[in-house]
Protein backbone atom coordinates (compact mmCIF):
# COMPACT_ATOMS: atom_id res chain seq x y z
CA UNK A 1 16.48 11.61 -19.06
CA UNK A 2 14.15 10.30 -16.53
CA UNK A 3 13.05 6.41 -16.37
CA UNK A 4 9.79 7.23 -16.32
CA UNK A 5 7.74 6.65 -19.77
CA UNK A 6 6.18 9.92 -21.12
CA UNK A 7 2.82 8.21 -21.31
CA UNK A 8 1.33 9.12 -24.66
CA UNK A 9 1.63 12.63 -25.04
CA UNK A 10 3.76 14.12 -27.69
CA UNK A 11 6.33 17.07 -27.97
CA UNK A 12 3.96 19.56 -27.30
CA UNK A 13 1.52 17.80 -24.70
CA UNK A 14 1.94 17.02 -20.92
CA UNK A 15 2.33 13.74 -20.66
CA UNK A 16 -0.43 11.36 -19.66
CA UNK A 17 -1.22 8.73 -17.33
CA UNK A 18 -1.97 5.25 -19.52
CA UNK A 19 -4.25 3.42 -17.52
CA UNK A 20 -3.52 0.03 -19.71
CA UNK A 21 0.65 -0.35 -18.83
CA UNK A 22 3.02 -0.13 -15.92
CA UNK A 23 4.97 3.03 -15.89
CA UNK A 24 8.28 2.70 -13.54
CA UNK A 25 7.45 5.42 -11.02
CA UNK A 26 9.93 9.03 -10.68
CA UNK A 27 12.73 8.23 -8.26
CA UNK A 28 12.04 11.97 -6.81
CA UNK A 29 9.55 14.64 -8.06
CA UNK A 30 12.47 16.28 -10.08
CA UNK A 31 12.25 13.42 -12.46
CA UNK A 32 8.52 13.15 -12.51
CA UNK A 33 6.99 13.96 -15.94
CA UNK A 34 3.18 12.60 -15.79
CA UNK A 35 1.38 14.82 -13.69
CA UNK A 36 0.41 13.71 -10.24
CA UNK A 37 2.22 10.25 -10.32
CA UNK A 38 3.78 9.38 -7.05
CA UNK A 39 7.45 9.25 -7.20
CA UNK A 40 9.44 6.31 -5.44
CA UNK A 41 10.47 8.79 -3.06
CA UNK A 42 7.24 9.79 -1.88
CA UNK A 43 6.11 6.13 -1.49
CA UNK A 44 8.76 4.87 0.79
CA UNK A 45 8.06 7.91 2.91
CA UNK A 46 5.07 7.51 3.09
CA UNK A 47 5.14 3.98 4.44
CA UNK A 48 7.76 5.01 6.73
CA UNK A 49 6.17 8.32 8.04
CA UNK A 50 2.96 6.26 8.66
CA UNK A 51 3.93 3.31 9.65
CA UNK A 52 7.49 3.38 10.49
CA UNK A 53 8.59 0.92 7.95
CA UNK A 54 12.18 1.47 7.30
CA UNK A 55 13.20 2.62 4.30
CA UNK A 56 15.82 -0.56 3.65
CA UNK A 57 12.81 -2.44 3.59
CA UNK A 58 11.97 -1.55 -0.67
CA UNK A 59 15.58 -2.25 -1.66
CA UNK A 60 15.53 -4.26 -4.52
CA UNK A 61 12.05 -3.11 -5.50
CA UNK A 62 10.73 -1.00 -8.22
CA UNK A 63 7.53 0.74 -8.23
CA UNK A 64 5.10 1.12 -11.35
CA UNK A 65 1.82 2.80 -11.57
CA UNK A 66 -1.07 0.87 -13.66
CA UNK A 67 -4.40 2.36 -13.66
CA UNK A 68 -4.73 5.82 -11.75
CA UNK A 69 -2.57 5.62 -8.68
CA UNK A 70 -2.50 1.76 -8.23
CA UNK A 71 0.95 1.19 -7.21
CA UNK A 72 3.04 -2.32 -7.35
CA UNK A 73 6.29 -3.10 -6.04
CA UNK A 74 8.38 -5.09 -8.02
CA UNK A 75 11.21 -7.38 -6.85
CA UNK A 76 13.44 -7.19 -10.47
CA UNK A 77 13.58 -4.52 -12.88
CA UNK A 78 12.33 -4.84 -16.13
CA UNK A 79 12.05 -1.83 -19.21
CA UNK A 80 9.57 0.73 -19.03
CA UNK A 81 6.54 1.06 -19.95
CA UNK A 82 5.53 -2.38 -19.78
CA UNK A 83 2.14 -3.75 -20.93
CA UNK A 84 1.87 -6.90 -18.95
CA UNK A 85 -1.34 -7.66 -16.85
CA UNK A 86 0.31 -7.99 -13.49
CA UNK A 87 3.93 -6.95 -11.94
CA UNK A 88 4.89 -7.88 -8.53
CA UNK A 89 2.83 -6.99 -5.62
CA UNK A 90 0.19 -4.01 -5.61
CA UNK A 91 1.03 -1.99 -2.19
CA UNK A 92 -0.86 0.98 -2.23
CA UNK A 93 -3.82 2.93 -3.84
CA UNK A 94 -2.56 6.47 -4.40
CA UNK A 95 -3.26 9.90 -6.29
CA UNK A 96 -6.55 10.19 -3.67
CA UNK A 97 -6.65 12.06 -0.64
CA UNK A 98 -5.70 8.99 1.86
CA UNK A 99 -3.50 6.40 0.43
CA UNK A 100 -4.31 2.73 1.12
CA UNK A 101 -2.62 -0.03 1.86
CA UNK A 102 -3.11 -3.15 0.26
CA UNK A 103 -3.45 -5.96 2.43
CA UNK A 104 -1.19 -8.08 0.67
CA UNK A 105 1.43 -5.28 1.42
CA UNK A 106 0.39 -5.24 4.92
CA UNK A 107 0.94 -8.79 5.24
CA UNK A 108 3.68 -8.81 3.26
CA UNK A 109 6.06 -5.88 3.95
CA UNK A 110 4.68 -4.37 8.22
CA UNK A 111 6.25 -6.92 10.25
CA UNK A 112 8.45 -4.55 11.37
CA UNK A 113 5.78 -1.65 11.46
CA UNK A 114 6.02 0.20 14.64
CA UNK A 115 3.23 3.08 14.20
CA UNK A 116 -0.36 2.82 13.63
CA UNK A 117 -0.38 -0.93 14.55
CA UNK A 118 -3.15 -1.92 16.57
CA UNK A 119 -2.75 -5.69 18.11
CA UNK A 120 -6.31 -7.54 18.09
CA UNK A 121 -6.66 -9.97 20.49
CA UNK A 122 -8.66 -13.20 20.23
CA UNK A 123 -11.91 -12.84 19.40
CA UNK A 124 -11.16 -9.50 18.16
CA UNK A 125 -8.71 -10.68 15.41
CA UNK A 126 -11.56 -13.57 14.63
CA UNK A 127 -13.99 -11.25 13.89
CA UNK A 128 -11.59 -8.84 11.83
CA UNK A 129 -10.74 -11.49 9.29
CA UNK A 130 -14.36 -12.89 8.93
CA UNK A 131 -14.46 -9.06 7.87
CA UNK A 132 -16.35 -7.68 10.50
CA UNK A 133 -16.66 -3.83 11.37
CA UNK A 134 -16.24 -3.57 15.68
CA UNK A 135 -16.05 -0.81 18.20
CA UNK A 136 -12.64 -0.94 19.37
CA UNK A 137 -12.42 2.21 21.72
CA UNK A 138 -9.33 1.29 23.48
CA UNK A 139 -7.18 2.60 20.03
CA UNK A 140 -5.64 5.89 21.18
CA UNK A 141 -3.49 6.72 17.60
CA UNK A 142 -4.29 7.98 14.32
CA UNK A 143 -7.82 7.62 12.78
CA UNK A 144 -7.69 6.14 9.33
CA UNK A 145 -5.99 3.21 7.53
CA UNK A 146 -4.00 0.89 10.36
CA UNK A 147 -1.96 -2.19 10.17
CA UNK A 148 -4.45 -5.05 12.22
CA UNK A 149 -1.91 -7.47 13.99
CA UNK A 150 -2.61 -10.94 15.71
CA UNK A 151 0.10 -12.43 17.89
CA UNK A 152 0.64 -16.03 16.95
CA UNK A 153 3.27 -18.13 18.83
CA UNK A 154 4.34 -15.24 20.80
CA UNK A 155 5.48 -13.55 17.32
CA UNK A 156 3.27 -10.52 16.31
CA UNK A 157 1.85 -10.66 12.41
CA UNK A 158 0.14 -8.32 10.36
CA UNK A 159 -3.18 -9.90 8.98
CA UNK A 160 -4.60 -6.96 7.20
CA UNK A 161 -5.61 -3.21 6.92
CA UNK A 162 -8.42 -1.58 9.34
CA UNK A 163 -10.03 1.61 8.52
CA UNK A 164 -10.23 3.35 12.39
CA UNK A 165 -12.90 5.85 12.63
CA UNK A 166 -14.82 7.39 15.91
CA UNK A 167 -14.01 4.53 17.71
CA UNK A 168 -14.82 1.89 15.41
CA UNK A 169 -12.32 -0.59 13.49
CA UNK A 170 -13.73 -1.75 10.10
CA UNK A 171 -12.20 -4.43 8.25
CA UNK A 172 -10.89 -4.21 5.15
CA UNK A 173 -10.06 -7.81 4.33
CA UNK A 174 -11.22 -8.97 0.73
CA UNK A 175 -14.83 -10.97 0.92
CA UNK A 176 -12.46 -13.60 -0.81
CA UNK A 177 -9.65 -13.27 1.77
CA UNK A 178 -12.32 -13.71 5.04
CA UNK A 179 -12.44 -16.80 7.09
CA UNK A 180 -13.73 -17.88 10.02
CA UNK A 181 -11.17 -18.59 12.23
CA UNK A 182 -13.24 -20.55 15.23
């Protein structure tokens, strides 16, 4: 028997995705029962095949899916489903065709990220968190969602999540999260 709630579908339904509670996500896809819901497996592979996170990084965290494909980490356990408001930390946006970062994960869990980690200097990290879009054609990695890192006090941090396309870094930070650093 999986951990994984069977949404609310009955005996002779798939089960469904409920939007309103967290649902503890499948620890592989052998154990997933709701349709297109990430499994725990996927997720930490994901952060590690795109970022290099290591895997040891998530123990001690669960993962739950509330909404379609918002996905929180959770340092504790607690019985599934559960229809709190909020559960730990949301990471990622999944179950679309690029998953997302959140930049609380970012911030939070890519200090040790080693791939698709571009380092902004100065005025470039300034104008990142104020969340300002910026040609930045000196990036030679992967297009799409990267880890935007400042180094402060000789120790490099992750301050958020860029979007990288032809040549161009936009910010991602939250309009509540900007500031102007000068």
């Amino acid at each position: 028997m999986s951990d994984e709630t069977t949404g609310n579908g009955t005996e002779d339904q798939t089960p469904e995705n409920d939007g309103q509670q967290f649902d503890r996500l499948p620890a592989t896809a052998e154990d997933r029962v709701v349709a297109g819901r990430p499994t725990r497996e996927e997720v930490v592979e994901w952060w590690e095949q795109r970022y290099e996170v290591p895997p040891e990084t998530w123990d001690g965290h669960s993962f739950w899916e509330k909404g379609n494909g918002k996905i929180w980490a959770f340092a504790a356990d607690v019985p599934t489903p559960s229809p709190v408001e909020g559960l730990g930390l949301r990471i990622l946006r999944a179950r679309q065709e690029h998953w997302k970062p959140s930049t609380n994960a970012v911030q939070r869990f890519c200090g040790e990220a080693t791939k698709n980690v571009v380092v902004l200097e100065g005025d470039e990290a300034d104008r990142f968190v104020r969340g300002e879009d910026q040609e930045l054609d000196r990036w030679d990695g992967d297009w799409g969602y990267l880890v935007a890192a400042h180094e402060f006090e000789g120790e490099r941090e992750p301050i958020g999540v860029g979007l990288y396309l032809h040549g161009e870094l936009r910010s991602t930070v939250p309009k509540g999260r900007q500031e102007d650093l000068s």
